[in-house]
C-alpha atoms as a PDB file:
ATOM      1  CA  UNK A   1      -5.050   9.418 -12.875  1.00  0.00           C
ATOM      2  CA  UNK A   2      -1.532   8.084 -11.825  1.00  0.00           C
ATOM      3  CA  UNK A   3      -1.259   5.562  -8.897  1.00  0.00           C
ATOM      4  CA  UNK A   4       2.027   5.076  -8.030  1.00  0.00           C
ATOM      5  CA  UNK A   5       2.365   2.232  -5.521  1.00  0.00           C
ATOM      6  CA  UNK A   6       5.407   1.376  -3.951  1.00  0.00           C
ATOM      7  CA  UNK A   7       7.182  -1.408  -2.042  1.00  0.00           C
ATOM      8  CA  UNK A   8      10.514  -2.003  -0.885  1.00  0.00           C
ATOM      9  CA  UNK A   9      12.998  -4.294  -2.240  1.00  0.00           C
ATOM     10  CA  UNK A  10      13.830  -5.612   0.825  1.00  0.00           C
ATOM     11  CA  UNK A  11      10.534  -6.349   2.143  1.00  0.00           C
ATOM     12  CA  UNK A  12       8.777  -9.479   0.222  1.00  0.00           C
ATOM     13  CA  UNK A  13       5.613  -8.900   2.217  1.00  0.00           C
ATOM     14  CA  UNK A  14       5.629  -5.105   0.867  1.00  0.00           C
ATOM     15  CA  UNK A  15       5.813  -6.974  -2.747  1.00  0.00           C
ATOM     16  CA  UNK A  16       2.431  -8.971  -1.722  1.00  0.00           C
ATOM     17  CA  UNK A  17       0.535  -6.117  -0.224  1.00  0.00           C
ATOM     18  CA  UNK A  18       1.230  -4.388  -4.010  1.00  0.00           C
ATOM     19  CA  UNK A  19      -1.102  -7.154  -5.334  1.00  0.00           C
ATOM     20  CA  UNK A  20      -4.100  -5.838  -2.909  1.00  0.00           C
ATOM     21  CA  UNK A  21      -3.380  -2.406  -3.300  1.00  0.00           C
ATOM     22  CA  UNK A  22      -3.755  -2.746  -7.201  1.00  0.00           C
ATOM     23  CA  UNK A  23      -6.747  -5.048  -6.832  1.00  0.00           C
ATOM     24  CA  UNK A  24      -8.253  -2.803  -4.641  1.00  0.00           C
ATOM     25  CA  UNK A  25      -7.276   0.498  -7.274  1.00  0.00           C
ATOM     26  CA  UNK A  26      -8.428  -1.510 -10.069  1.00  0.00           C
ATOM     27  CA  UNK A  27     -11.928  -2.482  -8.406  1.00  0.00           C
ATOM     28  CA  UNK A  28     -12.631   1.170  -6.945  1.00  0.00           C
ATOM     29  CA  UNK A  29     -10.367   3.575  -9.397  1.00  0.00           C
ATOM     30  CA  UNK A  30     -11.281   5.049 -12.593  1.00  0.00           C
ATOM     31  CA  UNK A  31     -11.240   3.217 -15.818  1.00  0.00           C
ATOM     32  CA  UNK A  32      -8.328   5.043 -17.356  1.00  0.00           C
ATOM     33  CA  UNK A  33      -6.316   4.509 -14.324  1.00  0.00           C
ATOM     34  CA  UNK A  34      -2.497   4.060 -15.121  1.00  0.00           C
ATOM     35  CA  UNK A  35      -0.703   2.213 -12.476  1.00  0.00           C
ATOM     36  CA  UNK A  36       3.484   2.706 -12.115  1.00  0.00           C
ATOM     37  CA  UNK A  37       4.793  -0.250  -9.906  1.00  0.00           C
ATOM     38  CA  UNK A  38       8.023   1.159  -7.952  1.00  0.00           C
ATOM     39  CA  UNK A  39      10.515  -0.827  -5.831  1.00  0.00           C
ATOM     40  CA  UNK A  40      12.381   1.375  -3.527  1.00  0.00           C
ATOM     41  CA  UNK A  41      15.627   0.859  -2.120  1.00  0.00           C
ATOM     42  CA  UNK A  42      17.557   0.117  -4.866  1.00  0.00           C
ATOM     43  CA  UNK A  43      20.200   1.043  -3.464  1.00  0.00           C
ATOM     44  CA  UNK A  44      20.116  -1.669  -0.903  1.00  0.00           C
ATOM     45  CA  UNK A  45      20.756  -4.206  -2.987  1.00  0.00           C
ATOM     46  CA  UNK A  46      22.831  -6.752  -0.523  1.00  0.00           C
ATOM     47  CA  UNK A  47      19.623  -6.958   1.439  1.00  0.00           C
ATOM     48  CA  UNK A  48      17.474  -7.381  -1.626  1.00  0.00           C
ATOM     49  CA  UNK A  49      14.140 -10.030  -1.441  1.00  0.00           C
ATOM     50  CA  UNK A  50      12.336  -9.297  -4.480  1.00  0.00           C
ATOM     51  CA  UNK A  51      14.344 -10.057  -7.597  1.00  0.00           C
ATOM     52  CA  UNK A  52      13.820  -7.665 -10.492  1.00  0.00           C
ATOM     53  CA  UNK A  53      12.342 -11.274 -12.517  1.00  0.00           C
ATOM     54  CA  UNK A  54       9.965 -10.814  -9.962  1.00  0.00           C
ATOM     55  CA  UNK A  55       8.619  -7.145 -10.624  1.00  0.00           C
ATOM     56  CA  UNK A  56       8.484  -7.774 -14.489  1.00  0.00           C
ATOM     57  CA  UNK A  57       6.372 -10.946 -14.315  1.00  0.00           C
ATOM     58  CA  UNK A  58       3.929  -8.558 -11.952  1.00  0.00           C
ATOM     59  CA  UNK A  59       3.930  -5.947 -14.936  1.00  0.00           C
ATOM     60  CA  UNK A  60       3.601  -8.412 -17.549  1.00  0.00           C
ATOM     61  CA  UNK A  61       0.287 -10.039 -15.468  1.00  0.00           C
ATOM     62  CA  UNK A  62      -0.601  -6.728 -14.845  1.00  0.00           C
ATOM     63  CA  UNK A  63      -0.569  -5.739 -18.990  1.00  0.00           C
ATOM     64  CA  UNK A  64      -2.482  -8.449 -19.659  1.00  0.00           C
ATOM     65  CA  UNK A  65      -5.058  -7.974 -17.277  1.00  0.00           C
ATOM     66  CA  UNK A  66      -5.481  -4.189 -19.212  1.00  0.00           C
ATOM     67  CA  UNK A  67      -5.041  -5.353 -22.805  1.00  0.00           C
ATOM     68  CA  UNK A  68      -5.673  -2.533 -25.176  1.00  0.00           C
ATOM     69  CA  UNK A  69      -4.582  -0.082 -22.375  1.00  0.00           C
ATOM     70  CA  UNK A  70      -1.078   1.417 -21.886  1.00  0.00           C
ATOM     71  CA  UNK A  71      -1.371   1.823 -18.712  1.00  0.00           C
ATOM     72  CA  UNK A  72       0.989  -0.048 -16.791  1.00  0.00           C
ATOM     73  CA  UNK A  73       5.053   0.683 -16.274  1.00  0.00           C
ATOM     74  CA  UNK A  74       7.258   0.023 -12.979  1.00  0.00           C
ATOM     75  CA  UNK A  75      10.943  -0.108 -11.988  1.00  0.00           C
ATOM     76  CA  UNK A  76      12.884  -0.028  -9.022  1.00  0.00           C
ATOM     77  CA  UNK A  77      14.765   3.295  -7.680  1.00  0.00           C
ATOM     78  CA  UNK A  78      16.611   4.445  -4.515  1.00  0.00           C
ATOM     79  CA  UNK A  79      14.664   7.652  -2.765  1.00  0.00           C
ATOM     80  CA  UNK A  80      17.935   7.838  -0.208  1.00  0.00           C
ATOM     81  CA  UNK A  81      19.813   8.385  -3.634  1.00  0.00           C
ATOM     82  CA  UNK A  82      17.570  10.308  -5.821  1.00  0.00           C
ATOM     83  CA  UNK A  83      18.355   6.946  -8.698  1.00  0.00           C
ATOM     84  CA  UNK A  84      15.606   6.280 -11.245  1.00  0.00           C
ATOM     85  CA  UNK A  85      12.681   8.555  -8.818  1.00  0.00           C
ATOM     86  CA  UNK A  86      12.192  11.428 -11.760  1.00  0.00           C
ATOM     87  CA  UNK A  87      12.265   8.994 -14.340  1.00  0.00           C
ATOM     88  CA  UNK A  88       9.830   6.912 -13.049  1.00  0.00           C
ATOM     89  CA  UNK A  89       7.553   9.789 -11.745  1.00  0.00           C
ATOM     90  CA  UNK A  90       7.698  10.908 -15.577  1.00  0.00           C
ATOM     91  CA  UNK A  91       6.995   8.005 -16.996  1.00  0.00           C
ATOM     92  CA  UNK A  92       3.423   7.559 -15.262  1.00  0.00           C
ATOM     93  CA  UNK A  93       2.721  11.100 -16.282  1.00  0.00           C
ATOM     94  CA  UNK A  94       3.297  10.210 -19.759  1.00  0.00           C
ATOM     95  CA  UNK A  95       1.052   7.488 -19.691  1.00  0.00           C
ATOM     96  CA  UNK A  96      -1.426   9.633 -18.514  1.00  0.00           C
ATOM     97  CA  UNK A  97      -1.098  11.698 -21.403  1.00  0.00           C
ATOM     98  CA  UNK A  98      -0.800   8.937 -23.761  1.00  0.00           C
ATOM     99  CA  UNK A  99      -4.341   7.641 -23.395  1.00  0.00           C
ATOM    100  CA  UNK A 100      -7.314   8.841 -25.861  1.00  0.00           C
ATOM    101  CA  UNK A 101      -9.405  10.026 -22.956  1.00  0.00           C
ATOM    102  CA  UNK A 102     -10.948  13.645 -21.792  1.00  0.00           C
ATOM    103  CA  UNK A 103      -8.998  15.554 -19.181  1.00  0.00           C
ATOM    104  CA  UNK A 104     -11.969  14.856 -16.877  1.00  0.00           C
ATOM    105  CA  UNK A 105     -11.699  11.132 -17.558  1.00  0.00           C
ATOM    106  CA  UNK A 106      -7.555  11.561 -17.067  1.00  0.00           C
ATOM    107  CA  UNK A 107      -8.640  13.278 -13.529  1.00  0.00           C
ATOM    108  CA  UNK A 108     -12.446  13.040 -12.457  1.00  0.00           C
ATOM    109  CA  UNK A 109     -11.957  14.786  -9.016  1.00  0.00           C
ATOM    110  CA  UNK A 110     -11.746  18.204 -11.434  1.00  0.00           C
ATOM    111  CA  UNK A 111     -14.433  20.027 -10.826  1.00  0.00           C
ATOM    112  CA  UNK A 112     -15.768  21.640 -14.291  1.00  0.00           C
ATOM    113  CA  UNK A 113     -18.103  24.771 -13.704  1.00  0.00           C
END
């Protein structure tokens, strides 16, 4: 399972709630959970309140916290502009992928029978 969780650039407090919303994913998600951490608005950079430092010290925590799991990527990309979205949507998929599990441990709301 992919949880893509997104803030906006321009928002610190969006950048904080991130922290819950992973907390709370990690606590109540699946094991084999991959997580892709995406600031939006790229394109607004003049308005910009979370530095890019900022969002790689998050995935770096975040990497740690899941050692001997790749299951962690992020970026920033514009949805007004299209920048960086497909890339990043890809990327999470091939995490998924990546990881020596089951397709029912990838996806456990699939319904075998």
């Amino acid at each position: 399972m992919v949880a893509y969780v997104v803030y906006d650039i321009t928002s610190a407090s969006s950048f904080k709630e991130v922290r819950r919303s992973v907390a709370e994913l990690v606590d109540n998600g699946t094991p084999h959970m991959v997580f892709v951490i995406v600031g939006n608005k790229a394109d607004s950079e003049g308005k910009r309140q979370v530095s890019k430092k900022e969002l790689a010290d998050y995935l770096s925590e975040l990497r740690k916290g899941r050692e001997g799991q790749n299951s962690v990527t992020g970026g920033e990309c514009s949805a007004r502009t299209g920048d960086n979205v497909d890339a990043l949507i890809h990327e999470g998929l091939d995490l998924v992928y990546k990881l020596d599990v089951t397709p029912l441990e990838r996806n456990p709301q699939i319904v075998m029978g």
